[in-house]
PDB file of N, CA and C in Angstrom:
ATOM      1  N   UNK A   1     115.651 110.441  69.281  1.00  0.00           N
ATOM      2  CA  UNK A   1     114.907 109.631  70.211  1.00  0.00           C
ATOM      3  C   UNK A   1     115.670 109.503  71.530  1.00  0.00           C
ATOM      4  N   UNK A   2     114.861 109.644  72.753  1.00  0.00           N
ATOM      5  CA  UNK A   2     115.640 109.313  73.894  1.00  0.00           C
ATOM      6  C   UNK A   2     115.231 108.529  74.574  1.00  0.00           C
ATOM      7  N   UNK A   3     116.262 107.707  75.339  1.00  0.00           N
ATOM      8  CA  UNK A   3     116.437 106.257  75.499  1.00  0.00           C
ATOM      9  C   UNK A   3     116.087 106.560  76.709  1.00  0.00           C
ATOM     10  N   UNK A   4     115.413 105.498  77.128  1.00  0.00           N
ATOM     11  CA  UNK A   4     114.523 105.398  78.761  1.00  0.00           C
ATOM     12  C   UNK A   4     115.463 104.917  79.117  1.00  0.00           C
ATOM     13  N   UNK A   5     115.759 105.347  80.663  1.00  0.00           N
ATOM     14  CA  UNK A   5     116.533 104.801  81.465  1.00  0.00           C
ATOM     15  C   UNK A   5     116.090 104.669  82.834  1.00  0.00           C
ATOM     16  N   UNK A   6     116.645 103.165  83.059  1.00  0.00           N
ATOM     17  CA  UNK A   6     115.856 102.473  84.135  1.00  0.00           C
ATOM     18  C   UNK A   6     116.588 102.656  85.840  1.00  0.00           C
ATOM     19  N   UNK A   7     115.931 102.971  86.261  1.00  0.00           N
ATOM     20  CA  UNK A   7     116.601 103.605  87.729  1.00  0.00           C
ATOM     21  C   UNK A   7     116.021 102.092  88.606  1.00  0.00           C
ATOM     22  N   UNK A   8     117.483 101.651  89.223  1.00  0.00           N
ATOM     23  CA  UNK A   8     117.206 100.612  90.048  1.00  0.00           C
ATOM     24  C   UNK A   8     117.058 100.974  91.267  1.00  0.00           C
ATOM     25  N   UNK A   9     116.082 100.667  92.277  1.00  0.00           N
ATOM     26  CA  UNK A   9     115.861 101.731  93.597  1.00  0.00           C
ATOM     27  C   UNK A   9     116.259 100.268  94.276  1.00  0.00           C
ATOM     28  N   UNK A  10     117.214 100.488  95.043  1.00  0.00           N
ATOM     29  CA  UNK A  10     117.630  99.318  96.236  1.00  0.00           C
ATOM     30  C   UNK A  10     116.423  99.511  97.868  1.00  0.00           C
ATOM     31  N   UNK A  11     115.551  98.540  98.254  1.00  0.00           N
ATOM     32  CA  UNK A  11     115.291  97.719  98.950  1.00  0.00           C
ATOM     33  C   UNK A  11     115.576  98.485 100.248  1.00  0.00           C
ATOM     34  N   UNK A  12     115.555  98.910 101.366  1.00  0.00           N
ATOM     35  CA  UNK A  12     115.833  99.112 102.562  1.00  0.00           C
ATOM     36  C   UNK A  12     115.318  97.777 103.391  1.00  0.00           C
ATOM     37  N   UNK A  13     116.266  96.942 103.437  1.00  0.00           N
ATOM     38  CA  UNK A  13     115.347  96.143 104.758  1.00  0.00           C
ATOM     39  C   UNK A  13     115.974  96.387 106.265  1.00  0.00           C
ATOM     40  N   UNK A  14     114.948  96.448 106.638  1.00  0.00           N
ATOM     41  CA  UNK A  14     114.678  97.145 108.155  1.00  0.00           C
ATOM     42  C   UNK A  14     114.148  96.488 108.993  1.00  0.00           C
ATOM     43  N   UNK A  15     115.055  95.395 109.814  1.00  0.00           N
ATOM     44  CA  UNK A  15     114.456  94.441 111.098  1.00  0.00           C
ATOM     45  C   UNK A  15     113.474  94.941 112.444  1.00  0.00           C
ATOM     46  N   UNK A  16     112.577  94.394 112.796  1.00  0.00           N
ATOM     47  CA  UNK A  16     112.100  94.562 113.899  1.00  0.00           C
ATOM     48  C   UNK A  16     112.411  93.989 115.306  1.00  0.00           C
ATOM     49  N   UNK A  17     112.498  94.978 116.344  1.00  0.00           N
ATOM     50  CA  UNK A  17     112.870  94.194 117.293  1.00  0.00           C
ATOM     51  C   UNK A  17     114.484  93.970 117.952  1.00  0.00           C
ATOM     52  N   UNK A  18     114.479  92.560 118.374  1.00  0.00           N
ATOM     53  CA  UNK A  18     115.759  92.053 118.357  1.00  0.00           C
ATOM     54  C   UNK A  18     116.398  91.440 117.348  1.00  0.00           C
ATOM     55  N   UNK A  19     116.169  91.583 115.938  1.00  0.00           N
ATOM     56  CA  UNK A  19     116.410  90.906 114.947  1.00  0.00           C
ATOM     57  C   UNK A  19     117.272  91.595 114.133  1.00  0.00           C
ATOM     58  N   UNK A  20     118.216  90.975 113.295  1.00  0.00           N
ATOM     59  CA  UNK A  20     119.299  91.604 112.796  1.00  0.00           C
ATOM     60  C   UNK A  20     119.479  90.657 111.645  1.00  0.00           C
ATOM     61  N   UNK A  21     119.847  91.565 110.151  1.00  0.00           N
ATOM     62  CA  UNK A  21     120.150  91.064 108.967  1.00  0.00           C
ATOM     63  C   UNK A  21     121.627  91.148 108.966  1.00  0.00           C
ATOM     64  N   UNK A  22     122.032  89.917 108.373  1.00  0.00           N
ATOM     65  CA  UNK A  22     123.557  89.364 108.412  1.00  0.00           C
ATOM     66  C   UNK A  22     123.288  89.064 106.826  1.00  0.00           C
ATOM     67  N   UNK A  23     124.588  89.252 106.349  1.00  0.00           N
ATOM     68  CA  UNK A  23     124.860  88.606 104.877  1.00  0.00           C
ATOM     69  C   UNK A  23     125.810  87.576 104.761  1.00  0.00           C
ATOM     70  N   UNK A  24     125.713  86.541 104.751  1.00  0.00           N
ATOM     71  CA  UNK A  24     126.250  85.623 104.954  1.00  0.00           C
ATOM     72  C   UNK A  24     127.728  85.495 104.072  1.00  0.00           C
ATOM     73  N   UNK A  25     129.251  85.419 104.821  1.00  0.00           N
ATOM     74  CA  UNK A  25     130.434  84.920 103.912  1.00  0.00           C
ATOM     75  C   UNK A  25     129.983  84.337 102.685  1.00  0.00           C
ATOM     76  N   UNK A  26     130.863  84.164 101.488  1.00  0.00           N
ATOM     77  CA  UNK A  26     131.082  83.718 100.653  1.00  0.00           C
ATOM     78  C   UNK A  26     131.249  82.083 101.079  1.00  0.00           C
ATOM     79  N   UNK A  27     130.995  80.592 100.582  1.00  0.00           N
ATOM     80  CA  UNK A  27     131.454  79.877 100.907  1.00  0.00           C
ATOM     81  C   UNK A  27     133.096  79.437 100.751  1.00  0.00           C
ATOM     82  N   UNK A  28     133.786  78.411 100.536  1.00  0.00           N
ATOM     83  CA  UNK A  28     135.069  78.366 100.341  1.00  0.00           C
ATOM     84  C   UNK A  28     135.008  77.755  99.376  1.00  0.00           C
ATOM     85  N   UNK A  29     135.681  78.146  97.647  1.00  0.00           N
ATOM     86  CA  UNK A  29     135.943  77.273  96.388  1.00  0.00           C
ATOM     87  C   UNK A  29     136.504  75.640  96.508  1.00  0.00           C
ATOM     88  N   UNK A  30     137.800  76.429  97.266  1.00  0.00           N
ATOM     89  CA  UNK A  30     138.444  75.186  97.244  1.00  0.00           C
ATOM     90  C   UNK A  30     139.091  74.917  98.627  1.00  0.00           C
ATOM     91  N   UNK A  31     139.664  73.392  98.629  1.00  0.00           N
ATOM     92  CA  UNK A  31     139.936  73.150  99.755  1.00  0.00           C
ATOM     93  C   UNK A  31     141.231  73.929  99.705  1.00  0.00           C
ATOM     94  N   UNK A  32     142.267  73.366 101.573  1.00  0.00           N
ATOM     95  CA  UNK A  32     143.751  74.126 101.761  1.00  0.00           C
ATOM     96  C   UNK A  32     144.778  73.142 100.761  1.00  0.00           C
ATOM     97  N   UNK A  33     144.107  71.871 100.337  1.00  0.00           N
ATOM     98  CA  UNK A  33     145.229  70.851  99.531  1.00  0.00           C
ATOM     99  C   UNK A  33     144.778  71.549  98.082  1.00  0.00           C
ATOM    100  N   UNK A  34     144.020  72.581  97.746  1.00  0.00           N
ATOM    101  CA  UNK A  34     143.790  73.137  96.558  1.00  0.00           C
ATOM    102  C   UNK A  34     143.045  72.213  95.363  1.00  0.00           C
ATOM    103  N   UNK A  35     142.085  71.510  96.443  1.00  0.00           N
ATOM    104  CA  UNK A  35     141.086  70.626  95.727  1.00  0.00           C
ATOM    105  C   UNK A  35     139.368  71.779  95.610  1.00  0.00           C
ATOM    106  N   UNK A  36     139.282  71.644  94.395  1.00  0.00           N
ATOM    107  CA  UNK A  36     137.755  72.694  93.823  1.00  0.00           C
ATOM    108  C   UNK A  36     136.393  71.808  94.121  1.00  0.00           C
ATOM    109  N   UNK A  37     135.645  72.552  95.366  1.00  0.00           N
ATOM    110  CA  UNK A  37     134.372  71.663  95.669  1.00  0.00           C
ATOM    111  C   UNK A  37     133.138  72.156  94.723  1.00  0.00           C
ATOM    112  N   UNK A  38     132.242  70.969  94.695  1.00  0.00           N
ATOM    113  CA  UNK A  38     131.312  71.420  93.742  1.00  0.00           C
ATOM    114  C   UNK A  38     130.209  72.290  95.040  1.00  0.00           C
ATOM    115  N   UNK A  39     129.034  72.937  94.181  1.00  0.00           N
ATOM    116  CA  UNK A  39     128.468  73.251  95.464  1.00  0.00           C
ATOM    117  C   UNK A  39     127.454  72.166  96.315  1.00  0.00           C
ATOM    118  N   UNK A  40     127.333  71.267  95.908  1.00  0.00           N
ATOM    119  CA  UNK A  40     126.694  69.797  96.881  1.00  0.00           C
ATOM    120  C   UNK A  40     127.621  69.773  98.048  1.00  0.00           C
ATOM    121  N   UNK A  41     129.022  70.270  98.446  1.00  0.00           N
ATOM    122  CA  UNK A  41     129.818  69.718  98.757  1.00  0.00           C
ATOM    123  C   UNK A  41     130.093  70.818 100.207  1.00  0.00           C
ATOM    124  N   UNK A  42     129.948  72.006  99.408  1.00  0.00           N
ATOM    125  CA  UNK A  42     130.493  73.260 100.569  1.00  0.00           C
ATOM    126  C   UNK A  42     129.415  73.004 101.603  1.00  0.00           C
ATOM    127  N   UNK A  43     130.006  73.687 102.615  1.00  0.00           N
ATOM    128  CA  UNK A  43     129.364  73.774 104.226  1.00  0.00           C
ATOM    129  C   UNK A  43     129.027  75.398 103.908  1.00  0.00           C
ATOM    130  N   UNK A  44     127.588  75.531 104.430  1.00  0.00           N
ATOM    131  CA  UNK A  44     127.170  76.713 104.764  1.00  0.00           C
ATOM    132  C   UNK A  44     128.185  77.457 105.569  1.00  0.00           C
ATOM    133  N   UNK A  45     128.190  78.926 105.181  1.00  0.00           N
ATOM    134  CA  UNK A  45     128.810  79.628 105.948  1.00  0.00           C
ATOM    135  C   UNK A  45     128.314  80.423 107.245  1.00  0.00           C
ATOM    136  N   UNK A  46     129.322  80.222 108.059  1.00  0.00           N
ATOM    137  CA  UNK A  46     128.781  80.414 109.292  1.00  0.00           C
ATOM    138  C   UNK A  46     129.344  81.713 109.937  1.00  0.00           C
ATOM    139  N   UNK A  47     129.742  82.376 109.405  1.00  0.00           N
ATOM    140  CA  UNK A  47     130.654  83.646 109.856  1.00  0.00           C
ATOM    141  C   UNK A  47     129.406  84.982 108.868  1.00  0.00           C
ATOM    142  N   UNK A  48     129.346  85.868 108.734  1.00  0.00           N
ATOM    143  CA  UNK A  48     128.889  87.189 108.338  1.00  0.00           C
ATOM    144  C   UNK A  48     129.027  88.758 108.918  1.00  0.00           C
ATOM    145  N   UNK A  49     128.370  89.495 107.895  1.00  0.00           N
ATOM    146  CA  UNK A  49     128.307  90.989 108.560  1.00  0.00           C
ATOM    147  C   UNK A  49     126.884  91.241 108.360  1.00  0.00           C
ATOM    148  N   UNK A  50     127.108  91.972 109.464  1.00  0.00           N
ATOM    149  CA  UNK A  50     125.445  92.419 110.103  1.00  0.00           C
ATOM    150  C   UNK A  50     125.738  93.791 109.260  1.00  0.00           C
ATOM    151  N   UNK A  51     124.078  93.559 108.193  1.00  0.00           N
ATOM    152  CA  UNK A  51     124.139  94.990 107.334  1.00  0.00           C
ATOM    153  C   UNK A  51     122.953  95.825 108.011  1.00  0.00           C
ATOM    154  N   UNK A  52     122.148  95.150 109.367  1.00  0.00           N
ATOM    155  CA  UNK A  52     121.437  96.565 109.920  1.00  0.00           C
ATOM    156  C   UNK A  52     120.602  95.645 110.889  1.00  0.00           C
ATOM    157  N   UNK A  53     120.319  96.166 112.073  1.00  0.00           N
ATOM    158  CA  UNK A  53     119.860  95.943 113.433  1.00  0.00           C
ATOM    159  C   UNK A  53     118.648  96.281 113.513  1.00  0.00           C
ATOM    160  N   UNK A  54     117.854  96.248 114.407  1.00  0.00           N
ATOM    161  CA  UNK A  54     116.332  96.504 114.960  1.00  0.00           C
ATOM    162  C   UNK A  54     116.378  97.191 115.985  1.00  0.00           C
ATOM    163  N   UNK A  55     115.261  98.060 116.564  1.00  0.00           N
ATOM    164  CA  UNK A  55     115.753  98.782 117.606  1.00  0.00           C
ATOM    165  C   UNK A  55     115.907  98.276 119.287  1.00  0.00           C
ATOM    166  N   UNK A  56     115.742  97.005 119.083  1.00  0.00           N
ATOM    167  CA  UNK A  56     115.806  96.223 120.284  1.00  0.00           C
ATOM    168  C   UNK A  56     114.593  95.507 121.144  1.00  0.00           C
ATOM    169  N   UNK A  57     114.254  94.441 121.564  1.00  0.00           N
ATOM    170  CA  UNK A  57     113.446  93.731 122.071  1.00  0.00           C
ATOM    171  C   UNK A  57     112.654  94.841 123.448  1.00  0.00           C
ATOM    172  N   UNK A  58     111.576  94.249 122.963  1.00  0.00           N
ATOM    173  CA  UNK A  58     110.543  96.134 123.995  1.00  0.00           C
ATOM    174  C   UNK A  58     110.408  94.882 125.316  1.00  0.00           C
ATOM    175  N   UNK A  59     111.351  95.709 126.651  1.00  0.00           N
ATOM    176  CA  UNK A  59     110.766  95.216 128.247  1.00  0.00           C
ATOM    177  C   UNK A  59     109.251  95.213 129.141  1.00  0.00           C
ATOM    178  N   UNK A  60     109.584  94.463 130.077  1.00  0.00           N
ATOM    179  CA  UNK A  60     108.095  94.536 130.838  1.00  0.00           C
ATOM    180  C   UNK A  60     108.176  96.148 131.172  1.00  0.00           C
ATOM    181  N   UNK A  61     108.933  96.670 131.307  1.00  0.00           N
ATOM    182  CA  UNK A  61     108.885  98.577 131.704  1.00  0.00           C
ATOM    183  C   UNK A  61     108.850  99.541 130.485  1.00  0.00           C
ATOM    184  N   UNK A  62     108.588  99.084 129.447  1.00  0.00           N
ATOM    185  CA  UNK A  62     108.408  99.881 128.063  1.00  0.00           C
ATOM    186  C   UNK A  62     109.234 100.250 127.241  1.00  0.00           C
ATOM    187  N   UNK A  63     110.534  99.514 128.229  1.00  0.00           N
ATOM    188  CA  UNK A  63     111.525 100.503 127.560  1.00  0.00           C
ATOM    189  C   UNK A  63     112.293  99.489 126.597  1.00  0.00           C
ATOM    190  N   UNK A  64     113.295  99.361 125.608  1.00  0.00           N
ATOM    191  CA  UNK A  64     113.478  98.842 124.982  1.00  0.00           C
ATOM    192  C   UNK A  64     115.293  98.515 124.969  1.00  0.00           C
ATOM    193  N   UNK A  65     115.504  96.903 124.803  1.00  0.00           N
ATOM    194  CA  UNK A  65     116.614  96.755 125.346  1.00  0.00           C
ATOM    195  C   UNK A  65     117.716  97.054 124.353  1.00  0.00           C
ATOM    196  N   UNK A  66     119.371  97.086 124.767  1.00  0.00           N
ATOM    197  CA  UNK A  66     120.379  97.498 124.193  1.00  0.00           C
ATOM    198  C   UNK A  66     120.898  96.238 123.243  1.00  0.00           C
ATOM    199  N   UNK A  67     120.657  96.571 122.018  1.00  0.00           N
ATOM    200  CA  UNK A  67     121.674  95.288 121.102  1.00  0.00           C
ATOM    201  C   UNK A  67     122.938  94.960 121.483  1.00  0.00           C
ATOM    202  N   UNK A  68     123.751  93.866 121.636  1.00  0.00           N
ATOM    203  CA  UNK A  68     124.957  93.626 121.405  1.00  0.00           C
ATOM    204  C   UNK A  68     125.763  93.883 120.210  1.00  0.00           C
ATOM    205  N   UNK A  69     125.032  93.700 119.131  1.00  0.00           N
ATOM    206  CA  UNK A  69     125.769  93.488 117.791  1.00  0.00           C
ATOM    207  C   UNK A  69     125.231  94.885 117.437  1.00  0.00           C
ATOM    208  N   UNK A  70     126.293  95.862 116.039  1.00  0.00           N
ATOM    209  CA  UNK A  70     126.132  96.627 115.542  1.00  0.00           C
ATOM    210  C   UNK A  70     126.494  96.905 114.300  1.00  0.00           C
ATOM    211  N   UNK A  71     125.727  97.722 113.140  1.00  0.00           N
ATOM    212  CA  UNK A  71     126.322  97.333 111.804  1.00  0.00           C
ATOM    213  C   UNK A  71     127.652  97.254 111.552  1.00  0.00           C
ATOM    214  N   UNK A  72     128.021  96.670 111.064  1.00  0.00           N
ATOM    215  CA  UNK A  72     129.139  96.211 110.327  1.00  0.00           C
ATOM    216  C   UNK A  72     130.296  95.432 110.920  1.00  0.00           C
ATOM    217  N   UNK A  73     129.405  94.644 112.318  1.00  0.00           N
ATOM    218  CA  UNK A  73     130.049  93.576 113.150  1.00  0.00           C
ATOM    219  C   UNK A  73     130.124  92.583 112.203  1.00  0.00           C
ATOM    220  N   UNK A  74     131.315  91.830 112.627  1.00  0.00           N
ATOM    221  CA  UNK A  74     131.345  90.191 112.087  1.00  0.00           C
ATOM    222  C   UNK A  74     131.236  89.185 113.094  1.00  0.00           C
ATOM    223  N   UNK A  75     130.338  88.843 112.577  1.00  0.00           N
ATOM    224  CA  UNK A  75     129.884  87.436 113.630  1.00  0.00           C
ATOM    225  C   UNK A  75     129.703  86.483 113.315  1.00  0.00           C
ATOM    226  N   UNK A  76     129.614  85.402 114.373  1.00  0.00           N
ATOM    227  CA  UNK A  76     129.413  83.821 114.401  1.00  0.00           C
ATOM    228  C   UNK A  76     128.607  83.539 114.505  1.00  0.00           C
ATOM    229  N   UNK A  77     127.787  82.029 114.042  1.00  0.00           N
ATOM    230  CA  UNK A  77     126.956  81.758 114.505  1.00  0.00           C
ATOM    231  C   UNK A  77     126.497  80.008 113.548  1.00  0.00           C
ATOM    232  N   UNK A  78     125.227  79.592 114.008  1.00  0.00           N
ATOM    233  CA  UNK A  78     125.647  77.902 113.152  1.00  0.00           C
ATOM    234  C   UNK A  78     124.683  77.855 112.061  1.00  0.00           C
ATOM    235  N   UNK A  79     125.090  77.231 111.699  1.00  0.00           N
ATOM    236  CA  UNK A  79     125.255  77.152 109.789  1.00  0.00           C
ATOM    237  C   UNK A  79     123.369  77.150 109.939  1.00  0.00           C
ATOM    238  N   UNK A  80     122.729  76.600 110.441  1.00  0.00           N
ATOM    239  CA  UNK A  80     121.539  76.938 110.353  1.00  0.00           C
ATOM    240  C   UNK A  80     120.305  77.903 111.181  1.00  0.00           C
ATOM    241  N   UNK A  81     120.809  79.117 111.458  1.00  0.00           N
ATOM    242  CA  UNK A  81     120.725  80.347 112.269  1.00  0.00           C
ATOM    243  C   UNK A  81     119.777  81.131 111.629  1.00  0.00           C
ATOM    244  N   UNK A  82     118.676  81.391 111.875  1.00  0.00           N
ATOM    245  CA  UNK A  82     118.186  82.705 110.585  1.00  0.00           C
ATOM    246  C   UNK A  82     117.179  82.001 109.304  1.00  0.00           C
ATOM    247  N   UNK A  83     116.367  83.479 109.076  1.00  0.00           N
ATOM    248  CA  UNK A  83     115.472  82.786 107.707  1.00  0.00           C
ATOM    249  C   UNK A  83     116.867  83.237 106.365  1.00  0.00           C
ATOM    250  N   UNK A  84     116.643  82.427 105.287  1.00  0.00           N
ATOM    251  CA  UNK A  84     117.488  82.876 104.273  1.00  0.00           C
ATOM    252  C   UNK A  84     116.113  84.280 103.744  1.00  0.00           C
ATOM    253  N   UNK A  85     116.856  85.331 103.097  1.00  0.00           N
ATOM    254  CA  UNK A  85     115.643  86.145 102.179  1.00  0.00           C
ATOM    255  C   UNK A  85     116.372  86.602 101.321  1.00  0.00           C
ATOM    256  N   UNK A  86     115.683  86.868 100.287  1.00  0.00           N
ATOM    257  CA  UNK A  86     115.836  87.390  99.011  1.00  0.00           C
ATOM    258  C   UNK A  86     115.475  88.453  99.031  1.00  0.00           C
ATOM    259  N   UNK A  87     116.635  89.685  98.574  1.00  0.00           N
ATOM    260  CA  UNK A  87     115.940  91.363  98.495  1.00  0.00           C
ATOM    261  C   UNK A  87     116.876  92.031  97.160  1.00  0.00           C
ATOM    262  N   UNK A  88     116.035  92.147  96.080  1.00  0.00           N
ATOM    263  CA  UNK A  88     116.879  92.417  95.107  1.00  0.00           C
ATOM    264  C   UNK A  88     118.004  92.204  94.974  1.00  0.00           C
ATOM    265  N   UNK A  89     118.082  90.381  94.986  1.00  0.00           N
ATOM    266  CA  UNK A  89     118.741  89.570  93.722  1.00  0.00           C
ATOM    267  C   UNK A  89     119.841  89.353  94.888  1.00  0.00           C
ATOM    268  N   UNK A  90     119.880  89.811  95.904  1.00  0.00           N
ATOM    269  CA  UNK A  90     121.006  89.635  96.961  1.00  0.00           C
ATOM    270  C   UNK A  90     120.441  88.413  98.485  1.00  0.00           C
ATOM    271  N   UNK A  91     121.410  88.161  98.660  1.00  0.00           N
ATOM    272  CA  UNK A  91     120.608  86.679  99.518  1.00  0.00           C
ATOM    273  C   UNK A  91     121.163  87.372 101.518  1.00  0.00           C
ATOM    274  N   UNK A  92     120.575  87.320 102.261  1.00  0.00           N
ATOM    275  CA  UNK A  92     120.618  87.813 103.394  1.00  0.00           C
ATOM    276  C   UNK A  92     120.213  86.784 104.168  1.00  0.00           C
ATOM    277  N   UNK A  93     120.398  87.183 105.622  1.00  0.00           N
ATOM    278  CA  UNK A  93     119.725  86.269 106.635  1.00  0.00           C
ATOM    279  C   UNK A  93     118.873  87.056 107.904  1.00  0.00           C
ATOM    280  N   UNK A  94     118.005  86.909 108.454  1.00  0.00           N
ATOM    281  CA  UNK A  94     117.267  87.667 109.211  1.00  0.00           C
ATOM    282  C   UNK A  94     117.075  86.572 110.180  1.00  0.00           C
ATOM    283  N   UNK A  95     117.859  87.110 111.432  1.00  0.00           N
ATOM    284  CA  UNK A  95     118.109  86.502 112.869  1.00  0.00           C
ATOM    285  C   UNK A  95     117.649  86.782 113.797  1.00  0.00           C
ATOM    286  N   UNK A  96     117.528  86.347 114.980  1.00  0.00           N
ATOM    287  CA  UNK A  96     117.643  86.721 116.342  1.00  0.00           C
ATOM    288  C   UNK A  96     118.959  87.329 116.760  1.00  0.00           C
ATOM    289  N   UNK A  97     119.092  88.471 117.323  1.00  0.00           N
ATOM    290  CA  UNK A  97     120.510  88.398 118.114  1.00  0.00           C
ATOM    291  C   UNK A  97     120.727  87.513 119.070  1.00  0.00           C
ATOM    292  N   UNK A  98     119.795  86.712 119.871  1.00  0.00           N
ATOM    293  CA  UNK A  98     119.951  85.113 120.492  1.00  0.00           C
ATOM    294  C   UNK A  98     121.172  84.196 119.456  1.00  0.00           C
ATOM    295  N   UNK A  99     120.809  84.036 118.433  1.00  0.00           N
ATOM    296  CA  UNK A  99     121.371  83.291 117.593  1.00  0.00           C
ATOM    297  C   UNK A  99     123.022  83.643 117.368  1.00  0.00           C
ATOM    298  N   UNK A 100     123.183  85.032 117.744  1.00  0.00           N
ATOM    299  CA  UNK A 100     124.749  84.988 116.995  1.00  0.00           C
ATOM    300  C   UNK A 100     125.240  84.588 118.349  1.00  0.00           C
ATOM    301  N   UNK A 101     126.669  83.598 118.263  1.00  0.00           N
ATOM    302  CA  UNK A 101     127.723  83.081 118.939  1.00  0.00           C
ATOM    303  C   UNK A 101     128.585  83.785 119.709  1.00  0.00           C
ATOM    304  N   UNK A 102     129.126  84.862 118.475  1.00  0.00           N
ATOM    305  CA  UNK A 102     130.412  85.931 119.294  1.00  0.00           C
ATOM    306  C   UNK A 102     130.357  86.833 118.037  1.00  0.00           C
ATOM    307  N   UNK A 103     130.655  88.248 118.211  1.00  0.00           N
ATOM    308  CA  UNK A 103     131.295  88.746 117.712  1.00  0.00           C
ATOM    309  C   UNK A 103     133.121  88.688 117.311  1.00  0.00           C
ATOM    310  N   UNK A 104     133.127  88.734 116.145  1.00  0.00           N
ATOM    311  CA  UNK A 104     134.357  88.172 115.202  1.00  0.00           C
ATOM    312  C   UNK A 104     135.678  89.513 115.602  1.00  0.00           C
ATOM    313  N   UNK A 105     136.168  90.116 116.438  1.00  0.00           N
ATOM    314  CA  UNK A 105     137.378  91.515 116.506  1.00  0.00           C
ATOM    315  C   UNK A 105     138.398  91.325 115.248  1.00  0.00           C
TER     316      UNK A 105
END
């Protein structure tokens, strides 16, 4: 007998526009005095990497403008920036490039 095997096909998400998917840091376990927060407690994270861009906001002349940010930038931005989304089982954020702060060097 042969055993079915299940092929997991990963998701492409693909922003429109000026919009850019960030995956948001990990939060922080514990504090620097090495105290363990529950998660009621952690602060959203506000730092990420941009896992893919849009092709840029379309001008009054047709033409379409230049992103700042590019995959696999780390950037800033505030804790409530972006829709949260769900794309196979992985949690992302889908932004404005308005929204990010600075790029992280």
């Amino acid at each position: 007998m042969a055993a079915a095997t299940k092929e997991k096909t990963k998701t492409k998400l693909v922003p429109l526009g000026d919009r850019i998917v960030v995956q948001r840091q990990e939060s922080q376990e514990k504090t620097v005095g090495g105290i363990y927060l529950p998660d009621s407690a952690k602060d959203r994270p506000t730092r990420g990497k941009v896992i893919n861009v849009g092709d840029g906001r379309v001008l009054e002349n047709g033409s379409r403008s230049q992103l700042q940010v590019k995959v696999g930038d780390h950037v800033l931005f505030t804790s409530y920036a972006g829709e949260t989304i769900e794309v196979d089982g992985e949690e992302f954020l889908l932004m404005n490039e308005s929204e990010v702060l600075a790029i992280l060097g």
